[in-house]
Structures are given as C-alpha cells and as structure tokens.
Protein backbone atom coordinates (compact mmCIF):
# COMPACT_ATOMS: atom_id res chain seq x y z
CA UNK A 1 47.44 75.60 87.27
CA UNK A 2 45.65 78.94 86.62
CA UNK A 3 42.02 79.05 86.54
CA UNK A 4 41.06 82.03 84.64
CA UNK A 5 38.18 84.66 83.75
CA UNK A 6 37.25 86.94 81.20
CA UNK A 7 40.99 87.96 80.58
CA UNK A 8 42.41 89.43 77.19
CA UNK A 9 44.82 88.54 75.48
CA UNK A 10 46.51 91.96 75.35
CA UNK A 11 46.54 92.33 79.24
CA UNK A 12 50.05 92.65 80.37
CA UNK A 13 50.43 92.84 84.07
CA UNK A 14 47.23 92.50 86.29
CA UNK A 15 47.23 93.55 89.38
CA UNK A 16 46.81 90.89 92.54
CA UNK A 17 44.97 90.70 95.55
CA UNK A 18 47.86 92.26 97.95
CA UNK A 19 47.72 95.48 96.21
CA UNK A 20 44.33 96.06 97.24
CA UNK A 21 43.79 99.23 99.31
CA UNK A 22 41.92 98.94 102.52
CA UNK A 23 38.07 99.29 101.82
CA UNK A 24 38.97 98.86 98.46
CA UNK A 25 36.55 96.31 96.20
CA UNK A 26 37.35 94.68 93.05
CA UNK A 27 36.34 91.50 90.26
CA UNK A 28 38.72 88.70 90.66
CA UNK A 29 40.27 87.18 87.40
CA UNK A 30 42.20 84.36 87.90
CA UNK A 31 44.12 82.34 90.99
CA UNK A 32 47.33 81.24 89.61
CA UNK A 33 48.00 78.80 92.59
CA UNK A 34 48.08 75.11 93.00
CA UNK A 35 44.70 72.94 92.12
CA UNK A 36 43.82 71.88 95.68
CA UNK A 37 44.37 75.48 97.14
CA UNK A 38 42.68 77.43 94.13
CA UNK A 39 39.23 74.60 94.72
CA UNK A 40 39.43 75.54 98.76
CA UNK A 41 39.70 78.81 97.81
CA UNK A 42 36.26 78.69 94.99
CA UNK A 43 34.63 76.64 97.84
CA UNK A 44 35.08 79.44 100.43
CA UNK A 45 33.83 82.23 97.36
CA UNK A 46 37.29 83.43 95.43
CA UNK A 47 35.23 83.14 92.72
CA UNK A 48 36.89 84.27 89.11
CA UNK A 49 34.31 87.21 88.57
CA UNK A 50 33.00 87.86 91.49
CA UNK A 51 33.83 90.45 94.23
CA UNK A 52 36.20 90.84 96.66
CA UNK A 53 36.65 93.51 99.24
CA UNK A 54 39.48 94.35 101.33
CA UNK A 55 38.81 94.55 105.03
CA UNK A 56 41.70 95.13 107.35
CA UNK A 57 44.78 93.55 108.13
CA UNK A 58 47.08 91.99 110.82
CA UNK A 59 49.45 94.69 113.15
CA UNK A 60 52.47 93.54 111.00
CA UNK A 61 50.57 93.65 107.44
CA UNK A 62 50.34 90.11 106.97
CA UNK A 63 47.65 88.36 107.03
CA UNK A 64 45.27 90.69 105.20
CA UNK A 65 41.39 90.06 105.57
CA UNK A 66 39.37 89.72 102.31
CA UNK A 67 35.32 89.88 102.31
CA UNK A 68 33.79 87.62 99.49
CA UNK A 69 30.45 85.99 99.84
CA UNK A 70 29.78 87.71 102.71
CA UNK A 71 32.29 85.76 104.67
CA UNK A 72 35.89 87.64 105.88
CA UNK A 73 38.50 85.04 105.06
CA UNK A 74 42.23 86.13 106.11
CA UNK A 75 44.70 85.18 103.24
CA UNK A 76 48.65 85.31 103.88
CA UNK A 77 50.57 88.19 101.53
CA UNK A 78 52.63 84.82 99.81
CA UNK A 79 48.76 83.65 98.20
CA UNK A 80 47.25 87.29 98.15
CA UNK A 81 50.56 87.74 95.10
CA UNK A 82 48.97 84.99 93.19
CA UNK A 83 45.54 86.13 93.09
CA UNK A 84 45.04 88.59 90.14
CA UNK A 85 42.05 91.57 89.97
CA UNK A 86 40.50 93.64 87.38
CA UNK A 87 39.04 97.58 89.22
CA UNK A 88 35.31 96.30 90.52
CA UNK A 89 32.64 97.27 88.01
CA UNK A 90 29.91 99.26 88.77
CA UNK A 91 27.02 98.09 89.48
C-alpha cells in the first residue's frame, strides 16, 4: 500500500529518504511500504508533508538517523528506499 501526498501526476522518479545528504531537510510524499509499518511509522511523525531531517548515521552507513517531530528515529537503508521526498520548502 502507498499512502500518498500532494504528488503529480507527471512526477517520474522521486527521490527517497536514503538519498538524503547529512544535515539535509526535506517534505516527505509518500511511504510505499506495508500498512502496519507505514501506521508505526505516521505514529512516530513520517508524516506525508511534513519534515524530515537527516541527522547522522551508523560507522557502516546503515542505519541512518532521521529527525521528524522533534524525535531522531534510526531507519534501516532497506525502508529509507521506500520512503519518497520532495526538496523541503521554505519556510
């Protein structure tokens, strides 16, 4: 199941939530993962439209760290694929 947000039609390839840079912030769009993983996920604040920051990440790369809600939630590469971003607007 995909649970999506503000997404156009002509939108080819977005990019996910691994390609984040370090200290990098963006608006997530959609998690394309399975129901009861994508609601843990809204519960902890992967919210579609709302932002996520990049913190840091393991010595070996994976897991990566994530800030959202004020909370730093660590997020394996295999789920951080799945989870697609739009650049962070401006605020």
């Amino acid at each position: 199941m995909q649970l999506s947000f503000k997404r156009t039609p002509g939108e080819s390839k977005s990019r996910t939530l691994a390609e984040l840079g370090s200290g990098e912030a963006a608006t997530l769009v959609d998690l394309d993962l399975p129901i009861d993983f994508a609601n843990r996920l809204m519960e902890l604040g992967f919210l579609p439209g709302g932002p996520v920051f990049a913190a840091f990440s393991a010595p070996g790369g994976d897991p990566r760290v994530f800030r959202v809600e004020g909370a730093e939630i660590a997020l394996r590469r295999e789920t951080a694929l799945r989870i697609h971003i739009s650049p962070a607007v401006a605020a």
